[in-house]
N, C-alpha and C. Protein backbone atom coordinates (compact mmCIF):
# COMPACT_ATOMS: atom_id res chain seq x y z
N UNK A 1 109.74 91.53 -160.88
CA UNK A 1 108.44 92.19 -161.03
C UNK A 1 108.21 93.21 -159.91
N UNK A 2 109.00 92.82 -158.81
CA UNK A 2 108.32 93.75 -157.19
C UNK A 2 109.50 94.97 -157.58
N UNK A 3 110.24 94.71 -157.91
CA UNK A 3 111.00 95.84 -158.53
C UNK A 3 110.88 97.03 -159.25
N UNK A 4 109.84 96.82 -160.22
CA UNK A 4 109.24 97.80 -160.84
C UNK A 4 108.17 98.43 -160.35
N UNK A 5 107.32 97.32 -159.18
CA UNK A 5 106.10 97.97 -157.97
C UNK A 5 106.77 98.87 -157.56
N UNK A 6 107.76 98.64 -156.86
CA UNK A 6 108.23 99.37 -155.88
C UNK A 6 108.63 100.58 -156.42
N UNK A 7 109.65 101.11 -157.46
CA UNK A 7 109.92 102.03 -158.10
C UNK A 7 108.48 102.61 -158.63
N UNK A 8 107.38 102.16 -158.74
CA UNK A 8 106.02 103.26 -159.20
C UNK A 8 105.91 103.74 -157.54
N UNK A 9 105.85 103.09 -156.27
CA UNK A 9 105.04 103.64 -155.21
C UNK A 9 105.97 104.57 -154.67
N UNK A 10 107.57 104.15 -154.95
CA UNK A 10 108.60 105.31 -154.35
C UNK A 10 108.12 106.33 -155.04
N UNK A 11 107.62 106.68 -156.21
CA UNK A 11 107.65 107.58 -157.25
C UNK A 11 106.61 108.49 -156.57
N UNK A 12 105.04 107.61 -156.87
CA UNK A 12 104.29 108.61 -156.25
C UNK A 12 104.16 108.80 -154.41
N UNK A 13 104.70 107.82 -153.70
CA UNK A 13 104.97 108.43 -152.12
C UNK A 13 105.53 109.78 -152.20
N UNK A 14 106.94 109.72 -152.97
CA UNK A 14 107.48 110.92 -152.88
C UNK A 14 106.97 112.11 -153.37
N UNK A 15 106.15 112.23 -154.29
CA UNK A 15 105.47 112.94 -154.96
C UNK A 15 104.70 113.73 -153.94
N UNK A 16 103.58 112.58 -153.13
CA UNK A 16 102.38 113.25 -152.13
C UNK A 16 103.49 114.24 -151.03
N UNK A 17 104.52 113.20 -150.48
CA UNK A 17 105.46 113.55 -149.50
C UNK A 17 105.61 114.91 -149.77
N UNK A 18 106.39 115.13 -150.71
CA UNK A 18 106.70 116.57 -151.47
C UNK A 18 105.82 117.21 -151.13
N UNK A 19 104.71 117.35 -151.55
CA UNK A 19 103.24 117.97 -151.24
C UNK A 19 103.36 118.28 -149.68
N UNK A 20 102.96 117.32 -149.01
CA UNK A 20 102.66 117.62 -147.87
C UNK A 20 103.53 118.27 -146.91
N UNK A 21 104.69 118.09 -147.29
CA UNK A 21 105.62 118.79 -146.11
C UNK A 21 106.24 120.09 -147.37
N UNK A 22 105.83 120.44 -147.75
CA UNK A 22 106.27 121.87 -148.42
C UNK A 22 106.18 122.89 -147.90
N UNK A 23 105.56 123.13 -147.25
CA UNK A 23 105.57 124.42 -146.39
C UNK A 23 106.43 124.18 -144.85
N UNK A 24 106.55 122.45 -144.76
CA UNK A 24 107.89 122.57 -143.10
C UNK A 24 109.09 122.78 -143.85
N UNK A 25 109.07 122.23 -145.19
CA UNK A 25 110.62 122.56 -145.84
C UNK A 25 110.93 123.54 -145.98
N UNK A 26 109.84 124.37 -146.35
CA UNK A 26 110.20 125.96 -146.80
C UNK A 26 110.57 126.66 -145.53
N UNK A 27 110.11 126.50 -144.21
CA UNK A 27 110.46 126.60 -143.20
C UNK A 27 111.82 126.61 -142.50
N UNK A 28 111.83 125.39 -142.74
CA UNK A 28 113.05 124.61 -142.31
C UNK A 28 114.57 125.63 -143.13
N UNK A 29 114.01 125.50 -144.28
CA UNK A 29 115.31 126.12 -145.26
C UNK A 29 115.65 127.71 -145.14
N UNK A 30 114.76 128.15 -144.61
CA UNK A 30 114.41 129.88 -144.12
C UNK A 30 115.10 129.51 -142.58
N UNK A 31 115.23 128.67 -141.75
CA UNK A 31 115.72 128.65 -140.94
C UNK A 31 117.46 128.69 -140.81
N UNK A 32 117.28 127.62 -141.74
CA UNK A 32 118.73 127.40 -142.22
C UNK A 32 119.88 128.92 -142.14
N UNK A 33 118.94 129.32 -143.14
CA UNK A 33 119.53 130.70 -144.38
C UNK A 33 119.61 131.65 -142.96
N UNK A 34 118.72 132.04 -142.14
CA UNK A 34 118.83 132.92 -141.31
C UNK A 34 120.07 132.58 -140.42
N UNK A 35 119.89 131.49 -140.02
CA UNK A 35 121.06 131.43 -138.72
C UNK A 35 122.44 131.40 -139.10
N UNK A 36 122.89 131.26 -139.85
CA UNK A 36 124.54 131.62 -140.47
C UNK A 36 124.57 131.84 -141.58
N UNK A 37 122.97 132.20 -142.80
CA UNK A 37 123.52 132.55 -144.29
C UNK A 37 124.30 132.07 -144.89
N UNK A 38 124.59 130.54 -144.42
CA UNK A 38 124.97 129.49 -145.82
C UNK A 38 123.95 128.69 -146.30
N UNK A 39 124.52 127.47 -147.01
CA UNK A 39 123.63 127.11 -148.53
C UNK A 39 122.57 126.08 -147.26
N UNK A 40 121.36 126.14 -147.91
CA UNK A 40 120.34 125.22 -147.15
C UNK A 40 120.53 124.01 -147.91
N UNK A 41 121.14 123.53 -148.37
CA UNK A 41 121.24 122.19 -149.11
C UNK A 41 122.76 121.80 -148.95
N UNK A 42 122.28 120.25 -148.25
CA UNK A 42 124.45 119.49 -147.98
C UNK A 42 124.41 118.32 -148.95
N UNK A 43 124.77 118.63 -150.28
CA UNK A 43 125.20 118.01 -150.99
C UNK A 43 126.78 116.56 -150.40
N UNK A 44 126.25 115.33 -150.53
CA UNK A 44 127.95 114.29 -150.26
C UNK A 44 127.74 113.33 -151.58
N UNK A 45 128.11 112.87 -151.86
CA UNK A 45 128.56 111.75 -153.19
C UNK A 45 128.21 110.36 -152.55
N UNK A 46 127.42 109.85 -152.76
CA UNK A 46 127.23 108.41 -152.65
C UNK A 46 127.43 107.10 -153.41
N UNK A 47 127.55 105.75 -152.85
CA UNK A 47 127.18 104.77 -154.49
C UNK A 47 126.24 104.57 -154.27
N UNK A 48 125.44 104.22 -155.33
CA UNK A 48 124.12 104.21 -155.72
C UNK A 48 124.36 102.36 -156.64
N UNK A 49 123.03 102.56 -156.79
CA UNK A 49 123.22 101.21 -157.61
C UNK A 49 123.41 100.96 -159.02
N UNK A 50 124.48 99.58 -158.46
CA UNK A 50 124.93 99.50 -159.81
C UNK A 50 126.79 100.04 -159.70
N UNK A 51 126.99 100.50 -158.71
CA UNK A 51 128.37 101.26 -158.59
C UNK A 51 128.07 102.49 -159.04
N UNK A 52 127.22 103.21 -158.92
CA UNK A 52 127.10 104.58 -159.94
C UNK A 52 126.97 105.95 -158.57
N UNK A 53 127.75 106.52 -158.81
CA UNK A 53 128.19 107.33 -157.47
C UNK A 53 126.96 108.53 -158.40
N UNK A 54 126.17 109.39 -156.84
CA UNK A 54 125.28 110.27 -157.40
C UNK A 54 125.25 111.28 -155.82
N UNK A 55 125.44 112.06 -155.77
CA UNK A 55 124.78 113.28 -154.77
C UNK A 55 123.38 112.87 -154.05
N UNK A 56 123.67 113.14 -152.85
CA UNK A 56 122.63 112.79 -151.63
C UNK A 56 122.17 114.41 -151.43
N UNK A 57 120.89 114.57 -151.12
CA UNK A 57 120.31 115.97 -150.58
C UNK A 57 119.91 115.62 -149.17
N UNK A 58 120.74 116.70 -148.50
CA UNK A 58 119.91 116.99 -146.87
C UNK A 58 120.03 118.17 -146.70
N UNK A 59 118.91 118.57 -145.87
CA UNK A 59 119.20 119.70 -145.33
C UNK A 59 120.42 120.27 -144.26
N UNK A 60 121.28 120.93 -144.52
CA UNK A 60 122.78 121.50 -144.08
C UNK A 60 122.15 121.65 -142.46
N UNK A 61 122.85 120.90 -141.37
CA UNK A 61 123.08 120.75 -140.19
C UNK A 61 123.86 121.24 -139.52
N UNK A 62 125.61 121.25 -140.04
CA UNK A 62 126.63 121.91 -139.52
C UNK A 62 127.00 122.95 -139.76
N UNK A 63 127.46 123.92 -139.38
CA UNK A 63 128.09 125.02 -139.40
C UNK A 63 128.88 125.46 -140.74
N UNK A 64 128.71 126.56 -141.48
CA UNK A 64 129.71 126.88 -142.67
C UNK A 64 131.10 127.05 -142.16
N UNK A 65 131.18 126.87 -141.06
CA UNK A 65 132.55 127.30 -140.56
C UNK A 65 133.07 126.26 -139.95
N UNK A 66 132.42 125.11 -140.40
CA UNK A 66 133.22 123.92 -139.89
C UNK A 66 134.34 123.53 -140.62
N UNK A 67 135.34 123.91 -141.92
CA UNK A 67 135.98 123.33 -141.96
C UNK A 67 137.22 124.42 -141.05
N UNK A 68 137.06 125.65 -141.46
CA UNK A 68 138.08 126.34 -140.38
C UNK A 68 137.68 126.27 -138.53
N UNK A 69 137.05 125.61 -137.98
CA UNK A 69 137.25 125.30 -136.65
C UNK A 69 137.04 124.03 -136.15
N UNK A 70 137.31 123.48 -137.67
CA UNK A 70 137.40 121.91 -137.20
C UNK A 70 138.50 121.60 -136.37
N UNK A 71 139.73 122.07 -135.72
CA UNK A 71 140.64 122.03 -135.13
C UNK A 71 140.55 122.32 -133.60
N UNK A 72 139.12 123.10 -133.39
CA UNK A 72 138.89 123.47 -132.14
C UNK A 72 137.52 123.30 -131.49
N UNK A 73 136.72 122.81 -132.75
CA UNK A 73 135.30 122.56 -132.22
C UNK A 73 135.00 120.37 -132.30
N UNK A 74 134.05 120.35 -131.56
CA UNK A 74 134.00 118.83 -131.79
C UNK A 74 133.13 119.00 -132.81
N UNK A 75 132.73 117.40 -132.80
CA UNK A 75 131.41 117.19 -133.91
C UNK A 75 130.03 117.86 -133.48
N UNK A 76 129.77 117.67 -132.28
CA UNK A 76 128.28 118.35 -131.56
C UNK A 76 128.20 119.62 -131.76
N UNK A 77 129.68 120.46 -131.43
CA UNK A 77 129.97 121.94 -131.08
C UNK A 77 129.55 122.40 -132.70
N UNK A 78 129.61 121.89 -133.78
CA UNK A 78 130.03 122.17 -135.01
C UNK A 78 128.25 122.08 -135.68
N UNK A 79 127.06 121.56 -134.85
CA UNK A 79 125.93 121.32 -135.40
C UNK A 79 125.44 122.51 -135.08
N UNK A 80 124.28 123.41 -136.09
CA UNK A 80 123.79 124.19 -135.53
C UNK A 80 122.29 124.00 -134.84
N UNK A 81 122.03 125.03 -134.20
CA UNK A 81 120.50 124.92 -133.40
C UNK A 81 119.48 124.42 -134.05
N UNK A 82 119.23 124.96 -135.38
CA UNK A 82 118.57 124.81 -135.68
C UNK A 82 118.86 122.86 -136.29
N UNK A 83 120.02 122.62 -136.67
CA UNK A 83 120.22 121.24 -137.53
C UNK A 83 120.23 120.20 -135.70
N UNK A 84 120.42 120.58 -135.10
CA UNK A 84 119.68 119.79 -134.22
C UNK A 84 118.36 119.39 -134.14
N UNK A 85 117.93 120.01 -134.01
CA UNK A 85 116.38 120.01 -134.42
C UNK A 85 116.00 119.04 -135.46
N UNK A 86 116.30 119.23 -136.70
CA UNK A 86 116.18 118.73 -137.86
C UNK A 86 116.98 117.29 -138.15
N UNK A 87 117.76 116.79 -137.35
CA UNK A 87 118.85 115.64 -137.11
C UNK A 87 118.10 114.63 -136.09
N UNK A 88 117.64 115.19 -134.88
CA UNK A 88 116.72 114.76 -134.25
C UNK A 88 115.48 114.12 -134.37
N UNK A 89 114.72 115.16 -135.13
CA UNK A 89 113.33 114.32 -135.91
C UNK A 89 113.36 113.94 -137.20
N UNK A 90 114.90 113.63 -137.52
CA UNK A 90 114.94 113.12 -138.96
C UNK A 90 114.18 113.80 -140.46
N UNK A 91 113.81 115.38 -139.90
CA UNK A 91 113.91 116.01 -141.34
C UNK A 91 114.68 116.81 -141.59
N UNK A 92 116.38 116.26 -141.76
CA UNK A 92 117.17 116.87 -142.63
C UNK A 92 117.24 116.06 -143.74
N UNK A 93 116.40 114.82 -143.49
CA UNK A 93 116.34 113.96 -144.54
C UNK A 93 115.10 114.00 -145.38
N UNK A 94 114.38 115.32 -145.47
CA UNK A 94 113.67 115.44 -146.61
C UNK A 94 113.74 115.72 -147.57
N UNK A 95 114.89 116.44 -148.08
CA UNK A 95 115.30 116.57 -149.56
C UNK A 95 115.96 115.02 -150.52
N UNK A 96 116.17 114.18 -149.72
CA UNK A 96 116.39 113.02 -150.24
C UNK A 96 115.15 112.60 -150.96
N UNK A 97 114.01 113.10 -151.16
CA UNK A 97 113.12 113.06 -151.51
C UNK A 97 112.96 113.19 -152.92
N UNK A 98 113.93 114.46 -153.38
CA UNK A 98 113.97 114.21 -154.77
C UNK A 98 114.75 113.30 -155.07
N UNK A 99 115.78 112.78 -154.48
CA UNK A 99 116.71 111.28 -154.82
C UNK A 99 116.03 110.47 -155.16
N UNK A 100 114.67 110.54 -154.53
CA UNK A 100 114.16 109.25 -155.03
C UNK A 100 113.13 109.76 -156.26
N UNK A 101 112.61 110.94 -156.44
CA UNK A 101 112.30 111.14 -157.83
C UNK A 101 112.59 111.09 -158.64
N UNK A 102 114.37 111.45 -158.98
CA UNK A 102 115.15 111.59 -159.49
C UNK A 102 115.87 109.32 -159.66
N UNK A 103 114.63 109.05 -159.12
CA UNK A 103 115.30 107.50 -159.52
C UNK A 103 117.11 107.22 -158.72
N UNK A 104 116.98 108.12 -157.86
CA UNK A 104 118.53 107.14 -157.65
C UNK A 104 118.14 106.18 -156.05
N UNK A 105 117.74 106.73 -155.63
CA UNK A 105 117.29 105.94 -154.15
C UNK A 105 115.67 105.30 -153.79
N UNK A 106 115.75 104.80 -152.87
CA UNK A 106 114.20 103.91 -152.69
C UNK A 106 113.96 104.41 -151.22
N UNK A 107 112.71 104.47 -150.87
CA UNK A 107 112.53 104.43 -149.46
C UNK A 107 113.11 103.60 -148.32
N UNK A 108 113.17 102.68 -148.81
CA UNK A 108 113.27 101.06 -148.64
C UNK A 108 114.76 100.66 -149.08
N UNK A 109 115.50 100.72 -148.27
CA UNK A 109 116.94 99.75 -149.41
C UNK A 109 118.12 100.58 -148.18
N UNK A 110 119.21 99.49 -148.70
CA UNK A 110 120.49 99.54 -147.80
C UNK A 110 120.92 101.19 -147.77
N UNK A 111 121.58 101.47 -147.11
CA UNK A 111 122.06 103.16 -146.82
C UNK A 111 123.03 103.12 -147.60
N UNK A 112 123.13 104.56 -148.87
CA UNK A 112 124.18 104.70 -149.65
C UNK A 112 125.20 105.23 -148.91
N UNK A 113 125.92 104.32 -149.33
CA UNK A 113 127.11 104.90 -148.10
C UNK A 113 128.37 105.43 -149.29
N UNK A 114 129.64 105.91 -148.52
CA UNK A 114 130.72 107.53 -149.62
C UNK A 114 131.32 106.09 -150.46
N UNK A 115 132.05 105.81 -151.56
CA UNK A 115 132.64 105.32 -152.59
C UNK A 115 133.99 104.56 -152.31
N UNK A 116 134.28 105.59 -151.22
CA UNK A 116 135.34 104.84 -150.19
C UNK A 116 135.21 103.62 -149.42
N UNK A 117 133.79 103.59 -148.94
CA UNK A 117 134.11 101.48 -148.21
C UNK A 117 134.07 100.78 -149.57
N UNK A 118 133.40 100.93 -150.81
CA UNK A 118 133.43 99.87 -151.48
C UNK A 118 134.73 99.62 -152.25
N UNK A 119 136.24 100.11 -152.01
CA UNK A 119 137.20 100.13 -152.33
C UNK A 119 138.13 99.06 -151.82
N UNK A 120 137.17 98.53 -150.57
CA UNK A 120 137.51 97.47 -149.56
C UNK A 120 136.46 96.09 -149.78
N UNK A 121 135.45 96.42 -150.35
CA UNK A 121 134.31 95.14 -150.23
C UNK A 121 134.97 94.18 -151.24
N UNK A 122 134.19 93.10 -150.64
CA UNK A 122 134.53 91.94 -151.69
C UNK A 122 133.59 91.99 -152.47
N UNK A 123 133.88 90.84 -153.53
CA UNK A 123 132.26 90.62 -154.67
C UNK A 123 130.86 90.34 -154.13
N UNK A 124 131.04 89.66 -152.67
CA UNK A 124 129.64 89.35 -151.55
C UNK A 124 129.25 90.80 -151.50
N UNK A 125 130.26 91.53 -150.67
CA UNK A 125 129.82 92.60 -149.90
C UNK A 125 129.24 93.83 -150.92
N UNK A 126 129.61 93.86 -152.21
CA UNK A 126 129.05 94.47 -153.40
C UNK A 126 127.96 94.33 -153.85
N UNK A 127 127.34 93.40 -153.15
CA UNK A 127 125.61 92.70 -153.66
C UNK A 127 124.94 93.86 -152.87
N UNK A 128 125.19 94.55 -152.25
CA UNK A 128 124.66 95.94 -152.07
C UNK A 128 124.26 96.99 -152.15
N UNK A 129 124.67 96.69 -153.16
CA UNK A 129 124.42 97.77 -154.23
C UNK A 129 123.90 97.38 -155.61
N UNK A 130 123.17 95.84 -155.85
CA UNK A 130 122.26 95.27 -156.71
C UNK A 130 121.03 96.13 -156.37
N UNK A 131 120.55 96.92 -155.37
CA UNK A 131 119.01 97.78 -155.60
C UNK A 131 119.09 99.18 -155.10
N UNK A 132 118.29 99.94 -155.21
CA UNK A 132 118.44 100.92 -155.15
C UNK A 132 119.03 101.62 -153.11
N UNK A 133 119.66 102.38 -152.96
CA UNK A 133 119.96 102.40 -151.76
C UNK A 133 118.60 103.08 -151.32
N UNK A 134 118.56 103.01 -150.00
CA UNK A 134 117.76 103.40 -148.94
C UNK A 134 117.47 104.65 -147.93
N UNK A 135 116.69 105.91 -148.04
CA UNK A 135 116.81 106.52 -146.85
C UNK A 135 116.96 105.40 -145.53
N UNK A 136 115.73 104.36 -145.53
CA UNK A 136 116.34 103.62 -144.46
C UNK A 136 115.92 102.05 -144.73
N UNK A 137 116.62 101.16 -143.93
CA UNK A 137 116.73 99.78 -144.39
C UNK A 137 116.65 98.98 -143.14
N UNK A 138 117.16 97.78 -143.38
CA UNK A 138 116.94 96.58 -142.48
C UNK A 138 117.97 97.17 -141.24
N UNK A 139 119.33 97.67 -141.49
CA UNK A 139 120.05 97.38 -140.82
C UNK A 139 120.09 98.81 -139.87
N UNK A 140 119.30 99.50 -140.28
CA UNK A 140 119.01 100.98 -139.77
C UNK A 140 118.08 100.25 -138.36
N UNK A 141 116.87 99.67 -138.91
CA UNK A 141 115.89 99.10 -137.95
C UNK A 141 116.36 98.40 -136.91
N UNK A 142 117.49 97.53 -137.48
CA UNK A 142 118.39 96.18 -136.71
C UNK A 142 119.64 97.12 -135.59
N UNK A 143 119.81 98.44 -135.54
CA UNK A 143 120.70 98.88 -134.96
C UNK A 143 121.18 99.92 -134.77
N UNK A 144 121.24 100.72 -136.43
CA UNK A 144 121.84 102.17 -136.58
C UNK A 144 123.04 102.00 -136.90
N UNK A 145 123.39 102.88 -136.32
CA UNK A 145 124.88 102.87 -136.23
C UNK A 145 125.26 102.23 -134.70
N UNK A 146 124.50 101.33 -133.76
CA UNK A 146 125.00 100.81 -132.88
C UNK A 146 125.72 99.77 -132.96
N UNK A 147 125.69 99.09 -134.01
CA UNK A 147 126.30 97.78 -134.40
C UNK A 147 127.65 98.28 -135.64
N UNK A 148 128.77 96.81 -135.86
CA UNK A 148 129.38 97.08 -136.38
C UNK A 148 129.33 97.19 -138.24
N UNK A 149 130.03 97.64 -138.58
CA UNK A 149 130.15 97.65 -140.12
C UNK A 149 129.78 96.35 -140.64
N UNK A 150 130.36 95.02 -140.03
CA UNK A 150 129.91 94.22 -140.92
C UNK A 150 128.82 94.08 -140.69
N UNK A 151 128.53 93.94 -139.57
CA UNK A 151 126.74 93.50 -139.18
C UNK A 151 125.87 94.43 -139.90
N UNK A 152 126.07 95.52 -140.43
CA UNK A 152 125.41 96.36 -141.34
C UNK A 152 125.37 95.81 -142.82
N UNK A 153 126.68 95.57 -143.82
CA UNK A 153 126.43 94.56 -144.55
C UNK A 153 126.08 93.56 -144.60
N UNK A 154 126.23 92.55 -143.34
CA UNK A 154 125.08 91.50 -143.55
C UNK A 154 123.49 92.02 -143.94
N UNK A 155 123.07 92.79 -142.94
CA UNK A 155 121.85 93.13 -142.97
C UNK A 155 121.69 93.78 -144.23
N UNK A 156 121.84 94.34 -144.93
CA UNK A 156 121.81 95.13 -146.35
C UNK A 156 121.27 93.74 -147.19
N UNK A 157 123.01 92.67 -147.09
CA UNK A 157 122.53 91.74 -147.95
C UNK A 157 122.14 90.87 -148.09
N UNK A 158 121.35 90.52 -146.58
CA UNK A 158 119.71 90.07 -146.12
C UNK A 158 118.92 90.57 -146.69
N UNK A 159 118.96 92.05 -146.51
CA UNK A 159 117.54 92.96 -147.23
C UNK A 159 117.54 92.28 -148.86
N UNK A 160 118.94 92.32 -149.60
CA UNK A 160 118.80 92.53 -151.20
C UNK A 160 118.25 91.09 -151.35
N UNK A 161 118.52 89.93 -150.76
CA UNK A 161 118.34 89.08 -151.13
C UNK A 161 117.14 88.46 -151.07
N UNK A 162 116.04 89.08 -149.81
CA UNK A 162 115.02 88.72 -149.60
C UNK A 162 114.06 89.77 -149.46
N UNK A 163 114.43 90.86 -150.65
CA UNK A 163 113.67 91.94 -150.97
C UNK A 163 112.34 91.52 -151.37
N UNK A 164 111.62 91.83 -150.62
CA UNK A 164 109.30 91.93 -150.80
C UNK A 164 109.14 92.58 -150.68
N UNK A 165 107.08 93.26 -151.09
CA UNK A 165 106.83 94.15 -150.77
C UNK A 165 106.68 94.07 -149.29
N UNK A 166 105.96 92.78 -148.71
CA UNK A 166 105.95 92.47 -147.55
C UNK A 166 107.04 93.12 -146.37
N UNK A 167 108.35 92.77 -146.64
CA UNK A 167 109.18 93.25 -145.93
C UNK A 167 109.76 94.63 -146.02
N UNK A 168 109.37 95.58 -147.14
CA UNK A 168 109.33 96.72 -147.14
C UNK A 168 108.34 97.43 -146.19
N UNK A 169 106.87 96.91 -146.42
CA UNK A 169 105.93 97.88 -145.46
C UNK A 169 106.72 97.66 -143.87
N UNK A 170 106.66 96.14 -143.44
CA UNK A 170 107.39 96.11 -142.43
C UNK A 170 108.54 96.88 -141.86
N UNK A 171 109.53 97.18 -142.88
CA UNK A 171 110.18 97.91 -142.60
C UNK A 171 109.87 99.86 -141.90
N UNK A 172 108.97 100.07 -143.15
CA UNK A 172 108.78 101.47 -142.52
C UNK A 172 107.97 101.75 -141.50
N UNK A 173 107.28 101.06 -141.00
CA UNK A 173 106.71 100.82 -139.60
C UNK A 173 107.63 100.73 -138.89
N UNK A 174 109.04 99.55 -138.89
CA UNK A 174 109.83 99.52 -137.97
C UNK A 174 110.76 100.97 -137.81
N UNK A 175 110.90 101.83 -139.28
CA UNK A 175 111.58 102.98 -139.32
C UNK A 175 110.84 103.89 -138.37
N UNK A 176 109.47 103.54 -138.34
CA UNK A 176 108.77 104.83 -137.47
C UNK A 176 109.12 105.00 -136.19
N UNK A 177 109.38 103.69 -135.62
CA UNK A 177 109.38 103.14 -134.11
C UNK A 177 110.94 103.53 -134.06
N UNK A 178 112.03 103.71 -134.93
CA UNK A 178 113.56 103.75 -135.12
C UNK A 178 113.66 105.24 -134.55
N UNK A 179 113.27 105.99 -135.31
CA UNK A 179 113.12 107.54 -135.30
C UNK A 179 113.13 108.14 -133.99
N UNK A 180 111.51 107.45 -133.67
CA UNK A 180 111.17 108.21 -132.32
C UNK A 180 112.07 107.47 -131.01
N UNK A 181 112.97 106.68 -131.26
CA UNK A 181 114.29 105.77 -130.47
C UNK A 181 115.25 106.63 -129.80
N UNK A 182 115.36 107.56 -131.03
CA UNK A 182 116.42 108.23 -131.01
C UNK A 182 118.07 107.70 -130.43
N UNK A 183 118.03 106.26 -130.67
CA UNK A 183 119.52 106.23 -130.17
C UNK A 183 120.37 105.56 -131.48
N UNK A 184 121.61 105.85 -131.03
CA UNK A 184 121.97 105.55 -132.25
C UNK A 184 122.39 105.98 -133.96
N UNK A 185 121.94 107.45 -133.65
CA UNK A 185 121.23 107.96 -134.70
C UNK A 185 122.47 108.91 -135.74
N UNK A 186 123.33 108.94 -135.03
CA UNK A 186 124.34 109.73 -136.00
C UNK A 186 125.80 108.83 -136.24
N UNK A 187 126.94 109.10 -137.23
CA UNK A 187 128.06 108.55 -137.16
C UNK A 187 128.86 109.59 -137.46
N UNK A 188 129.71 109.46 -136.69
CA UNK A 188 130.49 110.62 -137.02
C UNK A 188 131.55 110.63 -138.12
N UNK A 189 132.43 111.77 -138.14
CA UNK A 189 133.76 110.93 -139.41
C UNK A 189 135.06 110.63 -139.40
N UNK A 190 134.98 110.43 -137.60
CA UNK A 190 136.02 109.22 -136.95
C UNK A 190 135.36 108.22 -136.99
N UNK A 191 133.71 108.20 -136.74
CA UNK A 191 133.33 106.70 -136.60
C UNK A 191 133.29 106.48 -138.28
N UNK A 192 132.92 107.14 -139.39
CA UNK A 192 132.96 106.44 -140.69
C UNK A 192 134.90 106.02 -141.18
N UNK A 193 135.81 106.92 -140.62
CA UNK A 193 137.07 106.40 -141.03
C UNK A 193 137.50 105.27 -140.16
N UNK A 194 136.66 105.10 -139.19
CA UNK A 194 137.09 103.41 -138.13
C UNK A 194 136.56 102.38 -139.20
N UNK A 195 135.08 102.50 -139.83
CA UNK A 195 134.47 101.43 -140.34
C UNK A 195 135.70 100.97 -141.83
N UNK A 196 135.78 102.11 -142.25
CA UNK A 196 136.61 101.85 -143.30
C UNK A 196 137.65 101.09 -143.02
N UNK A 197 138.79 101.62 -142.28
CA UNK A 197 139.89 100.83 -141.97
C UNK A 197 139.62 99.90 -141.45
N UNK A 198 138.48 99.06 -140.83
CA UNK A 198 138.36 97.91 -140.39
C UNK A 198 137.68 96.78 -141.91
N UNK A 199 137.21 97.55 -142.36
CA UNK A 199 137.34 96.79 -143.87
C UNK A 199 138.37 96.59 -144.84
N UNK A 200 139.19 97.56 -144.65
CA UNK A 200 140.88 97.52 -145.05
C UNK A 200 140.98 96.88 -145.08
N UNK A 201 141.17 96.13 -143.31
CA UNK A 201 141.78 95.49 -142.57
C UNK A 201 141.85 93.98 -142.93
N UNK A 202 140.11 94.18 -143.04
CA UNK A 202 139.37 92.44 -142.96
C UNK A 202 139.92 91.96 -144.78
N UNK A 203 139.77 92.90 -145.58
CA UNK A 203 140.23 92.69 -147.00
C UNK A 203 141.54 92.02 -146.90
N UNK A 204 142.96 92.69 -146.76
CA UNK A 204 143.80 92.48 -146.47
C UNK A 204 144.17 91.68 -145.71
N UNK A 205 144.25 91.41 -145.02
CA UNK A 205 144.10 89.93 -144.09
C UNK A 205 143.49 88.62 -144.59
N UNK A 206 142.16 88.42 -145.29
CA UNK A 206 141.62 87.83 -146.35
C UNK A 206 142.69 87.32 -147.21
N UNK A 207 143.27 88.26 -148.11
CA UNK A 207 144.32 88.30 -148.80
C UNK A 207 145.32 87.32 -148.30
N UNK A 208 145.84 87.65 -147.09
CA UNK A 208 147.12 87.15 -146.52
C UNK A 208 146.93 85.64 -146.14
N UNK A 209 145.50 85.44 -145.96
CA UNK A 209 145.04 83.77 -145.60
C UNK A 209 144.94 82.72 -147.08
C-alpha cells in the first residue's frame, strides 16, 4: 500500500521541485553551454527496478574533452568550474527529477548503480532492486561512498526490507544534513572498477567454498 503513497508524493514533489528551481536550472544549463559548448545533459545507463536498465539525467560536470585527455588529466583536472559548483551543492542532480516523473526512480531508495555490479550479485544482493532506486538512500546517509561496497548493499537491503513512510521522511532530513557534509561525496571510476572486482571476487570465491 506505502508503495503506491510513495509513488503519488514522488510524483507531485517532483512536479513542485520542477517548478521551483526552473529558473537555477535554466541557469545552471546556460552555464554549462557557455563554458566549453557541449551537451548540458550526462546521460549513464542504470538498473532500475526490476532489472530494467534506464538512463540517469545530470547535469554534465566533466569536460567534453575528457575522453581524449583522459591519459593526461586526473579525475579533478577533468571537472569543470562550473560542475564543481554544481557537484558540490548537489545540483547536478536536478534533472534526475524527471527520472522520477518519468516513474523510473524515487526520492527515497537504494542508488541505481551501471548493470555491471549486478553481473556479480547474488539472489540476496538483487533484492535491490525490488523498489524503485534512489537519488538518495539509507546507505548514502550511513556513509557515501566512505564505506565499502558491501556495507552499501547491506544498507540498500535494510532500506528494501524495512521500507516506511516513516523512514523515508527520516531519511531526507538525514540527506539534508549529508549534503551540507560534504565528505564523501564523489566515486570515481577506479573507485567504481575496485567495487566491482571486489564483488567478482566475493562471487567467485563463494563459488569455490
Amino acid at each position: 500500500m506505502y508503495l503506491k503513497f510513495k509513488r503519488l508524493i514522488d510524483l507531485i514533489l517532483a512536479i513542485v521541485l520542477l517548478i521551483v528551481f526552473m529558473i537555477p536550472m535554466m541557469i545552471i544549463a546556460i552555464s554549462i553551454k557557455l563554458e566549453d559548448g557541449g551537451p548540458i545533459i550526462y546521460k549513464s545507463k542504470r538498473m532500475g527496478k526490476g532489472l530494467k536498465v534506464f538512463n540517469t539525467y545530470k547535469f554534465r560536470s566533466m569536460t567534453t574533452k575528457r575522453i581524449e585527455l583522459h591519459s593526461t588529466l586526473s579525475h579533478e583536472q577533468m571537472v569543470t568550474k562550473v560542475g564543481k559548483f554544481i557537484r558540490k551543492t548537489s545540483l547536478d542532480e536536478l534533472p534526475q527529477l524527471f527520472n522520477i516523473i518519468k516513474g523510473e526512480m524515487s526520492f527515497i531508495g537504494p542508488r541505481p548503480w551501471i548493470p555491471e555490479y549486478y553481473e556479480w550479485f547474488n539472489d540476496e544482493q538483487k533484492r535491490r532492486v525490488d523498489v524503485l532506486p534512489g537519488i538518495s538512500g539509507l546507505a548514502q546517509v550511513r556513509g557515501r561512498n566512505g564505506i565499502s561496497v558491501f556495507e552499501k548493499i547491506d544498507y540498500d537491503l535494510q532500506y528494501v526490507k524495512n521500507i516506511s513512510f516513516k523512514q523515508d521522511v527520516k531519511l531526507v532530513f538525514e540527506t539534508i544534513i549529508t549534503v551540507f557534509s560534504k565528505t564523501n561525496a564523489e566515486i570515481t571510476e577506479n573507485g567504481i572498477k575496485e567495487e566491482i572486482t571486489e564483488l567478482k571476487e566475493s562471487k567467485e570465491m563463494s563459488k569455490v567454498s
